[in-house]
PDB file of N, CA and C in Angstrom:
ATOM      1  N   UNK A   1     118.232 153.125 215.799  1.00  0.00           N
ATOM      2  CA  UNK A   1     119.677 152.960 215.737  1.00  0.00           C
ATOM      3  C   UNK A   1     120.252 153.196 217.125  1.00  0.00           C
ATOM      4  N   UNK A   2     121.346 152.308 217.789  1.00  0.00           N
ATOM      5  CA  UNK A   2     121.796 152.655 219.100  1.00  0.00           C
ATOM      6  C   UNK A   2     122.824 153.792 218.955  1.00  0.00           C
ATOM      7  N   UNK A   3     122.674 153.969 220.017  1.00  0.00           N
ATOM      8  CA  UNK A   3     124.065 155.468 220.261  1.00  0.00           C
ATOM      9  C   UNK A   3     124.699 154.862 219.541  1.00  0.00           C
ATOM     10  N   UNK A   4     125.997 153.856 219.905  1.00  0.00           N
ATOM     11  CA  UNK A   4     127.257 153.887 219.310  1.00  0.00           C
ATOM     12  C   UNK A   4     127.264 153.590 217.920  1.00  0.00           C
ATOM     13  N   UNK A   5     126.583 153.229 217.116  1.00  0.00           N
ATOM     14  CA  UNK A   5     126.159 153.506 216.183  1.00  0.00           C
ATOM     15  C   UNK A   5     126.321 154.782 215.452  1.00  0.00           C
ATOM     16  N   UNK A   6     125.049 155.428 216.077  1.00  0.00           N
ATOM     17  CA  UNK A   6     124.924 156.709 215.677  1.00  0.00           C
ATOM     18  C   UNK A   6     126.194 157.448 215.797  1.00  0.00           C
ATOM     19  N   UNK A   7     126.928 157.299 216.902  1.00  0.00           N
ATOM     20  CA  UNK A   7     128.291 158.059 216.786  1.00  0.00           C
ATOM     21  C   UNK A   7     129.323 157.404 215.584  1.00  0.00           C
ATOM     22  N   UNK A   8     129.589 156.344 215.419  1.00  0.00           N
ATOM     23  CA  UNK A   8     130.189 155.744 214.542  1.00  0.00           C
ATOM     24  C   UNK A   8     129.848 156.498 213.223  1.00  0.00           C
ATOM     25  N   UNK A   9     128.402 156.748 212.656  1.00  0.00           N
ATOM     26  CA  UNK A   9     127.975 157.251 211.461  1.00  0.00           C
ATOM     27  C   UNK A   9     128.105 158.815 211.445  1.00  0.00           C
ATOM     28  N   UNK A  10     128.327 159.626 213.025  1.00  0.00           N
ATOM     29  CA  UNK A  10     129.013 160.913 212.868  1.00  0.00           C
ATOM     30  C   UNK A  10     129.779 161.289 212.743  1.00  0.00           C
ATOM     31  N   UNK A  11     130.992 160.298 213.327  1.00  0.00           N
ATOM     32  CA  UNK A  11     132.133 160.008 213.037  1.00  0.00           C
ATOM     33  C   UNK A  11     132.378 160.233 211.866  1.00  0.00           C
ATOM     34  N   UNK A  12     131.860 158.453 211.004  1.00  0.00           N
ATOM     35  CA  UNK A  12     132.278 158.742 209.101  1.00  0.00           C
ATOM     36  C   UNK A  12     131.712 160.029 208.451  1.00  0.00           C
ATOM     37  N   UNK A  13     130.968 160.558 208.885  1.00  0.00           N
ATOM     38  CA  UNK A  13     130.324 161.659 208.032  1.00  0.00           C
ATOM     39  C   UNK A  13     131.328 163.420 207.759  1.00  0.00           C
ATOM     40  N   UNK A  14     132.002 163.148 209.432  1.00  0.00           N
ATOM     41  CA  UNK A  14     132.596 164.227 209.341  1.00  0.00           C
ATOM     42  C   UNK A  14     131.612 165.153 210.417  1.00  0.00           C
ATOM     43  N   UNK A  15     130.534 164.633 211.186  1.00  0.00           N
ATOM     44  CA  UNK A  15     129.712 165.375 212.018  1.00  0.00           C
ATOM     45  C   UNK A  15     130.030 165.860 212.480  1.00  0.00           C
ATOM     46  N   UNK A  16     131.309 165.161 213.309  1.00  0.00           N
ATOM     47  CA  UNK A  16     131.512 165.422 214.654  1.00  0.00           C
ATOM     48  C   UNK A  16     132.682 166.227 214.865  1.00  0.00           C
ATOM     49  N   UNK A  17     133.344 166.892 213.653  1.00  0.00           N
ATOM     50  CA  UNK A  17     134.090 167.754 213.620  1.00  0.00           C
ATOM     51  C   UNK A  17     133.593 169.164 213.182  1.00  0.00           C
ATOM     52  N   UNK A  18     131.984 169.134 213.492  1.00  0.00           N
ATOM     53  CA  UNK A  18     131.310 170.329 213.275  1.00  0.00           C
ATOM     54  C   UNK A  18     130.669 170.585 214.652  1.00  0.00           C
ATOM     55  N   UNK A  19     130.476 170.015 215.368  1.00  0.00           N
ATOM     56  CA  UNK A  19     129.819 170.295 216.566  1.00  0.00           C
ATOM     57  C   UNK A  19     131.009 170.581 217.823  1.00  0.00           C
ATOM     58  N   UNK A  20     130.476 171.015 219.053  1.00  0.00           N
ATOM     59  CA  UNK A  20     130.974 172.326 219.653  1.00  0.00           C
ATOM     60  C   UNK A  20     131.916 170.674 220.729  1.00  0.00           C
ATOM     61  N   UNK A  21     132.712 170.790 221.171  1.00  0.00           N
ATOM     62  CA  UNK A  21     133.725 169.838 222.068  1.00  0.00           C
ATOM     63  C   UNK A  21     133.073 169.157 223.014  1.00  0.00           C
ATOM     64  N   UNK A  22     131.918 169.846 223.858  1.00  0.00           N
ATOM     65  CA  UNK A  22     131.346 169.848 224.718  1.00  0.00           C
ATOM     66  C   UNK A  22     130.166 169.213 224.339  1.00  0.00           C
ATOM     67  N   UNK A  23     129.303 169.085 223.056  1.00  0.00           N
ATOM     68  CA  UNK A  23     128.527 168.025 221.973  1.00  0.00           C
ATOM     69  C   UNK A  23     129.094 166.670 221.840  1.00  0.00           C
ATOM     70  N   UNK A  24     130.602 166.946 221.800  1.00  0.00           N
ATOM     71  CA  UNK A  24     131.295 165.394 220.945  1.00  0.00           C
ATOM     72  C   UNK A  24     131.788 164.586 222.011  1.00  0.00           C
ATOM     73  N   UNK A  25     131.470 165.700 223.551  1.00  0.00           N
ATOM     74  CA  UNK A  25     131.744 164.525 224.934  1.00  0.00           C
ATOM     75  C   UNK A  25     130.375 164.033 224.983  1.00  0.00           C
ATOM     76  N   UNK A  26     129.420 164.751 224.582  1.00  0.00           N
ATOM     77  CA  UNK A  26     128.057 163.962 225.537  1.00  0.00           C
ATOM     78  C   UNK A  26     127.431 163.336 224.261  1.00  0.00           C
ATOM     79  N   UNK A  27     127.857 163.273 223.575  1.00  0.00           N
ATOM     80  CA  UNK A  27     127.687 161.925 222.227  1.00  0.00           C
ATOM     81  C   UNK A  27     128.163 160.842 222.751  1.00  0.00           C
ATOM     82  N   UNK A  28     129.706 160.859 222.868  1.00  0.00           N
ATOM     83  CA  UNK A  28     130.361 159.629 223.354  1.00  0.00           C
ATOM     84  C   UNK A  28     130.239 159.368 224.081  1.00  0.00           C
ATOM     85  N   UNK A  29     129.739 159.960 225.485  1.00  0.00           N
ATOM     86  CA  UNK A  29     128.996 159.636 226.748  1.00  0.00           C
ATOM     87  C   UNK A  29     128.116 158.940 226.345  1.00  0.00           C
ATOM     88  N   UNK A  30     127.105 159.452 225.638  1.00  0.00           N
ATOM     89  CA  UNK A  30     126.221 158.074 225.573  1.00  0.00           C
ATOM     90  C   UNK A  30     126.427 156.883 224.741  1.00  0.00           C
ATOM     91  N   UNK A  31     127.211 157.299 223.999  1.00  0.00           N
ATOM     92  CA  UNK A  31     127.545 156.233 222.714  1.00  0.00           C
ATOM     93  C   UNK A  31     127.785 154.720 223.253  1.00  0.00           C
ATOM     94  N   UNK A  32     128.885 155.036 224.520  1.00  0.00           N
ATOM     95  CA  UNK A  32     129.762 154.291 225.364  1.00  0.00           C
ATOM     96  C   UNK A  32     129.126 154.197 227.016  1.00  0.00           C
ATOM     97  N   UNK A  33     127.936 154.586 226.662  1.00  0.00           N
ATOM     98  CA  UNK A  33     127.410 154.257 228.321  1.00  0.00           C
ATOM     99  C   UNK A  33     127.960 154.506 229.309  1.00  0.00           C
ATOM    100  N   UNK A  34     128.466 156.112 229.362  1.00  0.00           N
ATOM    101  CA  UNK A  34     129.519 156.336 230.395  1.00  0.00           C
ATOM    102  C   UNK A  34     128.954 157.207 231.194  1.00  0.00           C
ATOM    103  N   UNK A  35     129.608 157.915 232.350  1.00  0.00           N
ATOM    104  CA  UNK A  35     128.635 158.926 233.285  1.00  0.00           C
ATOM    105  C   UNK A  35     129.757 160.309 233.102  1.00  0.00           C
ATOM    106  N   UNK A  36     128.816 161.508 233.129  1.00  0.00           N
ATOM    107  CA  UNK A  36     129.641 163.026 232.920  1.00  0.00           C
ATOM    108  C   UNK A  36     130.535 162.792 233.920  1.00  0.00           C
ATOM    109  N   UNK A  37     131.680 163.602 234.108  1.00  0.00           N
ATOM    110  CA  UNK A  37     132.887 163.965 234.843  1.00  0.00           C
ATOM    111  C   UNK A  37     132.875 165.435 234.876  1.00  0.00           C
ATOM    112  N   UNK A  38     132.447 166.004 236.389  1.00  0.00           N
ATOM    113  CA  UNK A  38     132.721 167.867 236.330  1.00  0.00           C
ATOM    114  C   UNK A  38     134.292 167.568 236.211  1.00  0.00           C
ATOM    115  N   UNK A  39     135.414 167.378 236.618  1.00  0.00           N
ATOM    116  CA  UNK A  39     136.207 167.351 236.542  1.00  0.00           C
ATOM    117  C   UNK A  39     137.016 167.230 235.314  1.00  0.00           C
ATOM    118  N   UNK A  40     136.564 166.762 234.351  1.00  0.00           N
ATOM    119  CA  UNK A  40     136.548 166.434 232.566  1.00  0.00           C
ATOM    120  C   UNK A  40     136.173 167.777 232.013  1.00  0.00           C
ATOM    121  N   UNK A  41     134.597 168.016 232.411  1.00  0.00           N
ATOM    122  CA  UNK A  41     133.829 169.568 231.758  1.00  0.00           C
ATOM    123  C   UNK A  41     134.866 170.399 232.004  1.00  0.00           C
ATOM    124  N   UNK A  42     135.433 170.507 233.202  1.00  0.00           N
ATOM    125  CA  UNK A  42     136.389 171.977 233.500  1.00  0.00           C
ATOM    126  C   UNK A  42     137.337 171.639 232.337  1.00  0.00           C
ATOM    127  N   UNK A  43     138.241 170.289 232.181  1.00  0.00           N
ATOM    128  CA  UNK A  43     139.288 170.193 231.263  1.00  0.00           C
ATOM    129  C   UNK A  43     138.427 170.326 229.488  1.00  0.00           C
ATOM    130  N   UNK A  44     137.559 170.109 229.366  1.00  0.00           N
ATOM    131  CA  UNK A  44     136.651 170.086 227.884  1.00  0.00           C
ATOM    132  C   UNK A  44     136.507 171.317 227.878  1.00  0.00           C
ATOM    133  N   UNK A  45     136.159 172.577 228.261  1.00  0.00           N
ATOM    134  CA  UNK A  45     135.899 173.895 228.648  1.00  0.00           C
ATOM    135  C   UNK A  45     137.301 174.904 228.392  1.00  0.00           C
ATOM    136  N   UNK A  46     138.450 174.159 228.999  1.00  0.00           N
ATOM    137  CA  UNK A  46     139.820 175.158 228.688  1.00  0.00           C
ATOM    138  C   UNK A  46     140.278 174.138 227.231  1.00  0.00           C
ATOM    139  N   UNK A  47     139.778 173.102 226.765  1.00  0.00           N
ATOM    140  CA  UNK A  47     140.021 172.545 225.007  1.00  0.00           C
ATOM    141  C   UNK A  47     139.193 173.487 224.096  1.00  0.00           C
ATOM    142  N   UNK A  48     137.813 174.063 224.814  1.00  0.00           N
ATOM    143  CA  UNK A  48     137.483 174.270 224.071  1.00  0.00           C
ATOM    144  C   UNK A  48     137.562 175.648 223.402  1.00  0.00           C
ATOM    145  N   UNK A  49     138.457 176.343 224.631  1.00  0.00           N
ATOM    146  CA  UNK A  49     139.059 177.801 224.372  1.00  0.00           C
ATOM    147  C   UNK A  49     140.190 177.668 223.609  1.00  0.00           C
ATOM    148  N   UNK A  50     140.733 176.508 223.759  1.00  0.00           N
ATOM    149  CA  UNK A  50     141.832 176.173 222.809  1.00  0.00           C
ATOM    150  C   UNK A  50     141.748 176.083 221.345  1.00  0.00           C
ATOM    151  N   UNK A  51     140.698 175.623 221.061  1.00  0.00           N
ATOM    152  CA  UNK A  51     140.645 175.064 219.925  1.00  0.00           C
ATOM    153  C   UNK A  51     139.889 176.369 219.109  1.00  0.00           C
ATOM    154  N   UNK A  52     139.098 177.574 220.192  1.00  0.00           N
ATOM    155  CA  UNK A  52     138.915 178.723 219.212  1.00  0.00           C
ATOM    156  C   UNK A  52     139.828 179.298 219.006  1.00  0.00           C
ATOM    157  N   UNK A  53     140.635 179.620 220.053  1.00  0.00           N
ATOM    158  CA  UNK A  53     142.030 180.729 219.675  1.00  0.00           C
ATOM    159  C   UNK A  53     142.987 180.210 218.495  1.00  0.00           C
ATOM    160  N   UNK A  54     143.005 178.497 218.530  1.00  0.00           N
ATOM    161  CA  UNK A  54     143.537 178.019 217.241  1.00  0.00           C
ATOM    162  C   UNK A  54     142.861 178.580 216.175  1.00  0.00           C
ATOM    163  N   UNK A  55     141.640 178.365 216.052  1.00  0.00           N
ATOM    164  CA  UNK A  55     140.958 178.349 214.760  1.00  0.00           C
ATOM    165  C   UNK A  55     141.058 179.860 214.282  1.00  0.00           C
ATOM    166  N   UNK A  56     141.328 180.995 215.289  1.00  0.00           N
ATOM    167  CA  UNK A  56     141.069 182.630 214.515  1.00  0.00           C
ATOM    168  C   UNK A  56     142.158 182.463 213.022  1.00  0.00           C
ATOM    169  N   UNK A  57     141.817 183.500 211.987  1.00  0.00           N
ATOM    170  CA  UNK A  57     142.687 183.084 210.812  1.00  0.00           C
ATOM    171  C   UNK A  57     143.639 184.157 211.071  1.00  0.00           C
ATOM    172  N   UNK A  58     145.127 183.843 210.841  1.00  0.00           N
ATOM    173  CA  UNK A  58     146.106 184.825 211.023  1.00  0.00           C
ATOM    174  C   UNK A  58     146.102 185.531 209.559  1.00  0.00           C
ATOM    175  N   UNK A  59     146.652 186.482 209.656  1.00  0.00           N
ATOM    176  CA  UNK A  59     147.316 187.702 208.657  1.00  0.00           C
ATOM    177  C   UNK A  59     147.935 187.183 208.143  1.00  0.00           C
ATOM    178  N   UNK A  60     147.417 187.779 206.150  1.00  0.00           N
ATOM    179  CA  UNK A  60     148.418 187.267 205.355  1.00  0.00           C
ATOM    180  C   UNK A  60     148.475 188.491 204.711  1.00  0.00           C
ATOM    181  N   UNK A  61     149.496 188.145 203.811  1.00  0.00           N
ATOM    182  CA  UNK A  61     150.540 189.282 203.153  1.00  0.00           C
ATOM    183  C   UNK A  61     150.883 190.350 203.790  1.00  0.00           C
ATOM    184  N   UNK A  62     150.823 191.570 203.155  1.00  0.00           N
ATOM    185  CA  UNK A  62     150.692 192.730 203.829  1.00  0.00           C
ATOM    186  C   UNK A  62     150.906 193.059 204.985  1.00  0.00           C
ATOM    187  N   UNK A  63     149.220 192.389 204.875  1.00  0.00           N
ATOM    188  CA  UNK A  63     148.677 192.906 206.601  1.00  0.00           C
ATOM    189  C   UNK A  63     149.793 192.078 207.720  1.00  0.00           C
ATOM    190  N   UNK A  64     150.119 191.101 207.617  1.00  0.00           N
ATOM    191  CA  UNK A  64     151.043 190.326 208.432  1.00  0.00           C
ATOM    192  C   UNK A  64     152.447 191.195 208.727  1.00  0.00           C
ATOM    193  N   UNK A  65     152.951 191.344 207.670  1.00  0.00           N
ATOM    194  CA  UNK A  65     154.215 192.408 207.840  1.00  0.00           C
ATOM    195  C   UNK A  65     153.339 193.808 208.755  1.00  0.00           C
ATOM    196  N   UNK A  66     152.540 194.282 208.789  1.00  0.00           N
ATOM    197  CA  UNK A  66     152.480 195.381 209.758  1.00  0.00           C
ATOM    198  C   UNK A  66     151.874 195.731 210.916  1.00  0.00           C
ATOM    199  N   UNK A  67     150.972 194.487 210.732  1.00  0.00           N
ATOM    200  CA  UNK A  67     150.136 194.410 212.288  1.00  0.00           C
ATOM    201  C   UNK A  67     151.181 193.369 213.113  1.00  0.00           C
ATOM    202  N   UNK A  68     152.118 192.908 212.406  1.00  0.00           N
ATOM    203  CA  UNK A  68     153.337 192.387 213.494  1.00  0.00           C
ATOM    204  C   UNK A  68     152.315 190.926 213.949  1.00  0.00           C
ATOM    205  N   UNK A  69     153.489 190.070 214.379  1.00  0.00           N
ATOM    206  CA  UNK A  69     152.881 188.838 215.046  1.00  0.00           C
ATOM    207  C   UNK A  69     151.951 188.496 216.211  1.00  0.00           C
ATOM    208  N   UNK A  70     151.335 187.600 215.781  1.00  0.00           N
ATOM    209  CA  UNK A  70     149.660 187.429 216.818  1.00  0.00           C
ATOM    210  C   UNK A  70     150.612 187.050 218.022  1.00  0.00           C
ATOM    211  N   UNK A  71     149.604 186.979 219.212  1.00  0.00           N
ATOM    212  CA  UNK A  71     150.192 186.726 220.267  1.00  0.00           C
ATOM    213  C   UNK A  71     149.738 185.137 220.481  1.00  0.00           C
ATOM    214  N   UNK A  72     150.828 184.820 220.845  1.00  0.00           N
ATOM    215  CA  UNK A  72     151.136 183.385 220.823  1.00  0.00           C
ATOM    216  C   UNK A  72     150.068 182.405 221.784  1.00  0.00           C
ATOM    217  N   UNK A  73     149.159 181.427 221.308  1.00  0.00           N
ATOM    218  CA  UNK A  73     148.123 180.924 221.996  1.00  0.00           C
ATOM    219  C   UNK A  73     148.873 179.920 223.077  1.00  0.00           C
ATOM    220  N   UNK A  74     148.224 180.304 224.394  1.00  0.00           N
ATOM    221  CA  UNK A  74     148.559 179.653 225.658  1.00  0.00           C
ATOM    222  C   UNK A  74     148.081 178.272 225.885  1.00  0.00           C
ATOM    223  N   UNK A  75     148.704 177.144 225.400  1.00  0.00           N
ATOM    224  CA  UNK A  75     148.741 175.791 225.666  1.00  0.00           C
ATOM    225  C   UNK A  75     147.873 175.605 226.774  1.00  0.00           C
ATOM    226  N   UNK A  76     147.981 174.175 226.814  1.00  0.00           N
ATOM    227  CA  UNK A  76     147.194 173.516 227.610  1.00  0.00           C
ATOM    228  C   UNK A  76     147.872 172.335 228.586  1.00  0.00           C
ATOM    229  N   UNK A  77     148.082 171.793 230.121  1.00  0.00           N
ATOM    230  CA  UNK A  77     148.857 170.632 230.285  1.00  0.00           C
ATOM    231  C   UNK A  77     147.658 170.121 231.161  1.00  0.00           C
ATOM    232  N   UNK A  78     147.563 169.040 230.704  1.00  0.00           N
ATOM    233  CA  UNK A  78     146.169 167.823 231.367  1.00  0.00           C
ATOM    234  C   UNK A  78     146.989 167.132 232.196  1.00  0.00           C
ATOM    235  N   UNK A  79     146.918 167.433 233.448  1.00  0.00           N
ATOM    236  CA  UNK A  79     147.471 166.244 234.580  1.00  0.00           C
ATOM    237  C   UNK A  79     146.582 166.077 235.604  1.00  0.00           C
ATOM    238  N   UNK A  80     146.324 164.659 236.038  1.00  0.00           N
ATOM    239  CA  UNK A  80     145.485 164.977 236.698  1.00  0.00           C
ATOM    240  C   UNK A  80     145.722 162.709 237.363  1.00  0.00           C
ATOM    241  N   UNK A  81     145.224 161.915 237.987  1.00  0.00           N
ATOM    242  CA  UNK A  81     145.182 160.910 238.342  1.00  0.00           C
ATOM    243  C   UNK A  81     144.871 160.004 237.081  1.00  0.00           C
ATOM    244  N   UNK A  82     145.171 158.757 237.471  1.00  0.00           N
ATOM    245  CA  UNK A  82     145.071 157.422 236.423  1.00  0.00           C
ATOM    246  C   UNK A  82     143.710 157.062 236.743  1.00  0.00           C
ATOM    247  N   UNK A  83     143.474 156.903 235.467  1.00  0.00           N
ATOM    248  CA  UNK A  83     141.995 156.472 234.932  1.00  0.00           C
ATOM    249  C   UNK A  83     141.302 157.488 235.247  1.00  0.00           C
ATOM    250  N   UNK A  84     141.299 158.964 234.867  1.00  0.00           N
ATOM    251  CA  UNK A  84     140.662 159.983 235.279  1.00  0.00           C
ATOM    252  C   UNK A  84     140.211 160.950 233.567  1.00  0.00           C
ATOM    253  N   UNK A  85     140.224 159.913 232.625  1.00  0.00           N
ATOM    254  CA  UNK A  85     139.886 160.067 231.171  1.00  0.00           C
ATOM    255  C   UNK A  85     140.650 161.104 230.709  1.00  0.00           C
ATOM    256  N   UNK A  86     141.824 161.441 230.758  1.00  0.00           N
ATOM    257  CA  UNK A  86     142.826 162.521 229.884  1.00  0.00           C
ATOM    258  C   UNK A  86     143.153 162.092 228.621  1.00  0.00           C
ATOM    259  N   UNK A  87     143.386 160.878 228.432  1.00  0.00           N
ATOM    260  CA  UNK A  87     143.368 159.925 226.954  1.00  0.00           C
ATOM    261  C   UNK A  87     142.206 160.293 226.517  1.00  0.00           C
ATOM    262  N   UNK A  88     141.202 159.666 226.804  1.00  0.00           N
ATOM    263  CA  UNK A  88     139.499 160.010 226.337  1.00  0.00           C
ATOM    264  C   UNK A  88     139.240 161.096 225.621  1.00  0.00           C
ATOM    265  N   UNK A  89     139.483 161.656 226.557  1.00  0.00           N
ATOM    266  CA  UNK A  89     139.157 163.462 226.482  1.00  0.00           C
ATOM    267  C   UNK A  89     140.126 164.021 225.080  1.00  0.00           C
TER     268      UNK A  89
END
């Protein structure tokens, strides 16, 4: 089976929303015959801190009223030159 394929069928399966950010670039890297970007890894690397601090589970009931509100997760702004894969990514 060729890469893009294979990504297509990780895709439908739901795979690829189990594997780590930094997995689901170098899938589609090959899927799409493309070459790594350090410049991408650094931006895939602060997504992928993003996307844990999203995922911790906040406080419910109770516990929410007294451990007081989480501290608010620090965004992300991707700027960087045209055609430098920020869409992609």
């Amino acid at each position: 089976m060729q890469c893009a394929a294979l990504f297509h069928a990780a895709l439908a399966t739901g795979m690829l929303r189990r594997m780590s950010l930094t997995a689901q670039y170098e899938t589609r890297l090959a899927a799409e015959d493309l070459s790594s970007d350090p410049e991408q890894l650094e931006v895939l690397a602060a997504l992928q801190r993003l996307s844990e601090e999203l995922d911790v589970p906040q406080p419910k009931g109770l516990k929410r009223l007294f451990q007081g509100a989480p501290p608010p997760v620090r965004g992300l702004y991707i700027w960087g030159g045209v055609c430098r894969g920020k869409t992609w990514l």
